[in-house]
Protein backbone atom coordinates (compact mmCIF):
# COMPACT_ATOMS: atom_id res chain seq x y z
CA UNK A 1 27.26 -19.86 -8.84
CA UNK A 2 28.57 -19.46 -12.29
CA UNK A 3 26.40 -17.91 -15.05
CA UNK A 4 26.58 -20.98 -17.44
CA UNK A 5 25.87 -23.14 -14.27
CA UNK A 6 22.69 -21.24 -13.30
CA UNK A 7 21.69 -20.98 -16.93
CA UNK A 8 22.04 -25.21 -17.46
CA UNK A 9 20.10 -25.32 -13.98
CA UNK A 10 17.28 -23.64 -14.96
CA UNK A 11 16.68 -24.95 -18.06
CA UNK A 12 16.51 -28.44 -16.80
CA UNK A 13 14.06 -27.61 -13.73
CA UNK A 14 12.07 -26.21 -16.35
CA UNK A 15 12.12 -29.98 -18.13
CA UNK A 16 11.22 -31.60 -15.19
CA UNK A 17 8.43 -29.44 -14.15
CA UNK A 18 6.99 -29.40 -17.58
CA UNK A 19 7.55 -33.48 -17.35
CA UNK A 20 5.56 -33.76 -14.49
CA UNK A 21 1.15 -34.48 -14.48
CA UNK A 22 -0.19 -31.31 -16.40
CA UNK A 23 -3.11 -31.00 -13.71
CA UNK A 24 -0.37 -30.32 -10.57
CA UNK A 25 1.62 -28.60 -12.94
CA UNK A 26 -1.33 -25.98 -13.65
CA UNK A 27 -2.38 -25.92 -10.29
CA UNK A 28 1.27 -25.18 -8.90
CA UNK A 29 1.73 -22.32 -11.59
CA UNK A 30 -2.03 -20.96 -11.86
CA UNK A 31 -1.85 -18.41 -8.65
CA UNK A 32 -5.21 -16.73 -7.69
CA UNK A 33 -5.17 -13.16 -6.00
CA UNK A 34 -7.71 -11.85 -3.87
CA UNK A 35 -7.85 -7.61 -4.11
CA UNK A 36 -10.96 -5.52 -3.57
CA UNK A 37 -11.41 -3.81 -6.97
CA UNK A 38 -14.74 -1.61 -6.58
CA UNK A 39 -13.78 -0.43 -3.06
CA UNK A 40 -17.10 -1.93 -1.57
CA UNK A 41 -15.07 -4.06 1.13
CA UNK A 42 -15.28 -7.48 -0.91
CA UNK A 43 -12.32 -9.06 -2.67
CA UNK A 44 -12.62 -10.39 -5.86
CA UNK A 45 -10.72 -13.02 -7.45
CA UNK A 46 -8.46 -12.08 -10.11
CA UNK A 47 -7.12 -15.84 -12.00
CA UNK A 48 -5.93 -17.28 -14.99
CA UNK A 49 -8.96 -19.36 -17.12
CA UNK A 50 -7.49 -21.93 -19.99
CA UNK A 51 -9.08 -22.01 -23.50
CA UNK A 52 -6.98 -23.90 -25.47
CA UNK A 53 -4.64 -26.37 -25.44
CA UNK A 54 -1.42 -27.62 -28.26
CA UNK A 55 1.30 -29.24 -28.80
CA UNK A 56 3.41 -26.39 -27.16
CA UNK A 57 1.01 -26.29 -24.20
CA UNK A 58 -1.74 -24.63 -22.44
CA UNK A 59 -2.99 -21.11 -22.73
CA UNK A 60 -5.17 -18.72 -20.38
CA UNK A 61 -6.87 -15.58 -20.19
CA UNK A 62 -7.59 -13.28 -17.50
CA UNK A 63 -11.14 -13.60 -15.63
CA UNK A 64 -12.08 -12.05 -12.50
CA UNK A 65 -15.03 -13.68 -10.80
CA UNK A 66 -16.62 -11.93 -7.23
CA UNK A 67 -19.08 -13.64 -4.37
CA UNK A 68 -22.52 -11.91 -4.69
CA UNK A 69 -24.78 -13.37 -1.72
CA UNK A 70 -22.17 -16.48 -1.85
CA UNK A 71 -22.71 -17.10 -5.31
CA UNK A 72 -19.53 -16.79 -7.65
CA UNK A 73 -20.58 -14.00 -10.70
CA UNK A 74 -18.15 -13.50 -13.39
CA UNK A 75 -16.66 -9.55 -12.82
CA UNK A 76 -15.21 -9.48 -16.29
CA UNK A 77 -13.22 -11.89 -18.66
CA UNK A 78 -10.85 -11.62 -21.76
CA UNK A 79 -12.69 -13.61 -23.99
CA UNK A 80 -11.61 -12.00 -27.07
CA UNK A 81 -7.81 -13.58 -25.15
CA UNK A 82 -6.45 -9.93 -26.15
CA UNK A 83 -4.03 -11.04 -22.76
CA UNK A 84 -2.22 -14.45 -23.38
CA UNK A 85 -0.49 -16.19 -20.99
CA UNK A 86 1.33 -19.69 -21.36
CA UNK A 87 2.23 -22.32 -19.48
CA UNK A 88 4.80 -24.17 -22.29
CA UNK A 89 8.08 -25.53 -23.19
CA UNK A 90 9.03 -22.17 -23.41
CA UNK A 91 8.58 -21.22 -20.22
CA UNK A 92 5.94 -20.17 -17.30
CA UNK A 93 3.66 -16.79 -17.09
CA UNK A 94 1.48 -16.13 -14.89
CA UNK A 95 0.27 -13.75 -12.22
CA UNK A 96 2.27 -12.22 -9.08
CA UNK A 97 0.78 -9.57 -7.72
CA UNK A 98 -2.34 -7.24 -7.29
CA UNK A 99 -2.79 -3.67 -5.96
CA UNK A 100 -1.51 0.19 -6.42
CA UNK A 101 2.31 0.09 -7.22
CA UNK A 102 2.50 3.37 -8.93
CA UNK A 103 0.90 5.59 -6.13
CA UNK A 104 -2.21 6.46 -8.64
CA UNK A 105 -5.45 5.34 -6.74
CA UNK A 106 -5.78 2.60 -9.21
CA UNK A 107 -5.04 -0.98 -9.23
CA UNK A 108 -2.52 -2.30 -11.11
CA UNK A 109 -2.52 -6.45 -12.17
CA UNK A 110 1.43 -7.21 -12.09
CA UNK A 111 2.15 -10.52 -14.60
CA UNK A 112 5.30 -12.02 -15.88
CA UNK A 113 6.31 -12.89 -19.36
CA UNK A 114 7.69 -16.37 -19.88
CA UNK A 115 11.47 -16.38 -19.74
CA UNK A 116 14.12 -19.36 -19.82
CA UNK A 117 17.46 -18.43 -18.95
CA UNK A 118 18.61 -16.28 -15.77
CA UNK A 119 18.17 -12.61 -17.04
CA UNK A 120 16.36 -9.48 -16.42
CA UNK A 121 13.13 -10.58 -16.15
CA UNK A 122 10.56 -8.84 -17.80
CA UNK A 123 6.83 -7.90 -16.78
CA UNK A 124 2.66 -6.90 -18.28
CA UNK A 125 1.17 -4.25 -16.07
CA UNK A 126 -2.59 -4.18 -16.43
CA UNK A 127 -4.37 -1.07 -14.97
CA UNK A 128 -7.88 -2.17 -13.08
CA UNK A 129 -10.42 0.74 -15.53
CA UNK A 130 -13.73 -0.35 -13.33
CA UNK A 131 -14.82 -2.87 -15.46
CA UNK A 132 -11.86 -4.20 -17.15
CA UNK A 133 -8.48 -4.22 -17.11
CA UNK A 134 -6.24 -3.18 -19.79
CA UNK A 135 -2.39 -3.44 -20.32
CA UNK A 136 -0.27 -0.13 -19.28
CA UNK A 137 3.33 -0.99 -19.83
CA UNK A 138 6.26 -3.39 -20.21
CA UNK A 139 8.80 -2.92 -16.64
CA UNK A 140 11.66 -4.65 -16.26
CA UNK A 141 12.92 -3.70 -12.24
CA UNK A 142 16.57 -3.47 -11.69
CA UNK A 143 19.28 -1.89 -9.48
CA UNK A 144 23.34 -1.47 -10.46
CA UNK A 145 25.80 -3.28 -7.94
CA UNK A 146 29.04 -2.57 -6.94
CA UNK A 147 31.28 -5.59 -5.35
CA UNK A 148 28.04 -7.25 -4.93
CA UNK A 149 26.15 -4.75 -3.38
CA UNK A 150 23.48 -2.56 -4.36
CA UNK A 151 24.21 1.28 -5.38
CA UNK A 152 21.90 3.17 -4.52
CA UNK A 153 18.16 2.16 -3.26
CA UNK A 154 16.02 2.67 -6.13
CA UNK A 155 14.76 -0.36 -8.62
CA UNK A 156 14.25 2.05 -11.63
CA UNK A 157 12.49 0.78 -14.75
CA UNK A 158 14.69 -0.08 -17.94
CA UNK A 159 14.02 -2.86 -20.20
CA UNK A 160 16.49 -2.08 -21.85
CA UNK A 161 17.79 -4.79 -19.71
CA UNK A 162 15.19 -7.25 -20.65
CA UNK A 163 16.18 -7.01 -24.39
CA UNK A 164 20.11 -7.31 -24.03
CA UNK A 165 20.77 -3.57 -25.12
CA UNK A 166 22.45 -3.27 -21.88
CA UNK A 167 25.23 -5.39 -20.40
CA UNK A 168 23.45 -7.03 -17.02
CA UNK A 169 26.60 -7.94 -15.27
CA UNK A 170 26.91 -6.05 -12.26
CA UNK A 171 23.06 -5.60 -11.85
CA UNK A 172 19.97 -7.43 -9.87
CA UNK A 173 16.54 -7.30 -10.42
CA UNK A 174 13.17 -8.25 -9.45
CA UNK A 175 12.48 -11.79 -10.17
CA UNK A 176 9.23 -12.27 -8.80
CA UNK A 177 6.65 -10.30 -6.78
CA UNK A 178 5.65 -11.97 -3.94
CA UNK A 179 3.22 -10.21 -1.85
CA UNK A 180 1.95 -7.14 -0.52
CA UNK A 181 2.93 -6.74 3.55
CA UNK A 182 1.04 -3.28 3.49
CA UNK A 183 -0.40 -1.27 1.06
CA UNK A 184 3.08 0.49 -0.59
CA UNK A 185 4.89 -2.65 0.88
CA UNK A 186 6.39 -5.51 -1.28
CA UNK A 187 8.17 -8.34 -0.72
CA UNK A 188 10.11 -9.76 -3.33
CA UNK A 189 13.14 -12.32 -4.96
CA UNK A 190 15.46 -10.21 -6.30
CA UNK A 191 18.40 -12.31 -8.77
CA UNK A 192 21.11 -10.77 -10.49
CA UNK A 193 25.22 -11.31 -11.39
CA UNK A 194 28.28 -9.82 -9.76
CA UNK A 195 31.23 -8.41 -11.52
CA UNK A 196 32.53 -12.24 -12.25
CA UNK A 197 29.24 -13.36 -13.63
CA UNK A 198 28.42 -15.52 -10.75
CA UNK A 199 24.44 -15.51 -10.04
CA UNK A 200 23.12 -14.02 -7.07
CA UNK A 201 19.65 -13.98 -5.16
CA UNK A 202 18.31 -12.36 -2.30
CA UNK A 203 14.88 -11.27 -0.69
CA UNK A 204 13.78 -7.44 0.03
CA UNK A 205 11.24 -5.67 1.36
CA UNK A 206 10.41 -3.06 -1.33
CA UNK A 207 8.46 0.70 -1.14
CA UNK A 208 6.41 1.49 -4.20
CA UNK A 209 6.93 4.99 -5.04
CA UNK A 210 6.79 6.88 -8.45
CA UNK A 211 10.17 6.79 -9.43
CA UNK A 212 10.52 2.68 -8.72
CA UNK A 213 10.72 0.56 -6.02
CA UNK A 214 12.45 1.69 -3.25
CA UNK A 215 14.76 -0.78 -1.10
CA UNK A 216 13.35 -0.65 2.52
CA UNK A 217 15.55 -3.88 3.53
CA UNK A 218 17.12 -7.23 2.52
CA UNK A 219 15.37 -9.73 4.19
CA UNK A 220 18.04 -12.19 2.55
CA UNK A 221 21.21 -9.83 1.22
CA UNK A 222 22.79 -10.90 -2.25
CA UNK A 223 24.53 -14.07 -2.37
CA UNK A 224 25.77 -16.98 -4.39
């Protein structure tokens, strides 16, 4: 698929979904994630809470509720919205995935900022303190190819991607988190160009180690 193709693509499925009733559209976008944050055995619920609304569109905050004796209790919210996230014309962000990606004992909240072309996309990771969570870093994911194919097996961290003070041809990155499969386990969409600028996506199973992400296998290898 060419790059000017993909880019026209995705700027008009971002039309239509933005077109469509704003009460699926939140729904659709507004993912919940269950992760046990105090080690006691009990998952809380980590989502996305609106507050305000504008021409533009709507805005959230993070709020993390738990079940005590199976009544809902708010865990901890950003009411002071230090953390915005936006569902507008702009583009989508929202929350992918929840638990220990750096190895550290700690749990990490994974987000994505809003983006709305095909490029290095480019992430918020919140660290879970024990009673709040606070941001850590900026990660964009990505891997160099060679005739399509990935060199090496390591997803390193460089936004310089992200910003455009690298050239992305010839790379892939991660595109969205998925899910955890195991504890160090992720699955995720990886997207990225060739050599010829055509777009490419596939699905891996990643490792989280220190260094990056570590390719463990291609569920779906790199294609057009």
């Amino acid at each position: 698929m060419n790059k000017n193709y993909g880019i026209n693509l995705l700027i008009i499925t971002s039309i239509v979904l933005l077109s469509l009733n704003s009460n699926y559209a939140q729904e659709d976008f507004n993912k919940n994630i269950n992760v046990d944050l105090n080690n006691d055995g009990v998952k809380e619920n980590i989502f996305l809470k609106k507050y305000r609304t504008d021409d533009n569109g709507s805005y959230y905050h993070i709020a993390i509720y738990q079940k005590i004796k199976n009544k809902r209790k708010i865990l901890w919210e950003d009411k002071n919205n230090e953390y915005e996230f936006c569902y507008a014309d702009w583009g989508i962000e929202e929350l992918q995935i929840a638990g220990d990606i750096d190895g550290d004992g700690k749990i990490e909240l994974v987000t994505n900022y809003a983006i709305s072309d095909v490029s290095p996309v480019i992430f918020r990771i919140f660290k879970w303190t024990g009673d709040k969570f606070v941001k850590s870093d900026d990660a964009c994911y990505i891997i160099r190819l060679k005739d399509g194919k990935n060199e090496g097996n390591i997803f390193i961290n460089d936004t310089a991607y992200s910003s455009g003070e690298k050239d992305f041809t010839s790379t892939a990155w991660i595109d969205e988190f998925t899910n955890f499969i195991e504890p160090d386990l992720l699955e995720v969409n990886i997207t990225g160009y060739d050599s010829e600028d055509d777009v490419l996506m596939g699905k891996a199973i990643l490792q989280c180690t220190i260094k990056g992400f570590k390719l463990v296998k291609w569920l779906e290898e790199l294609h057009d």
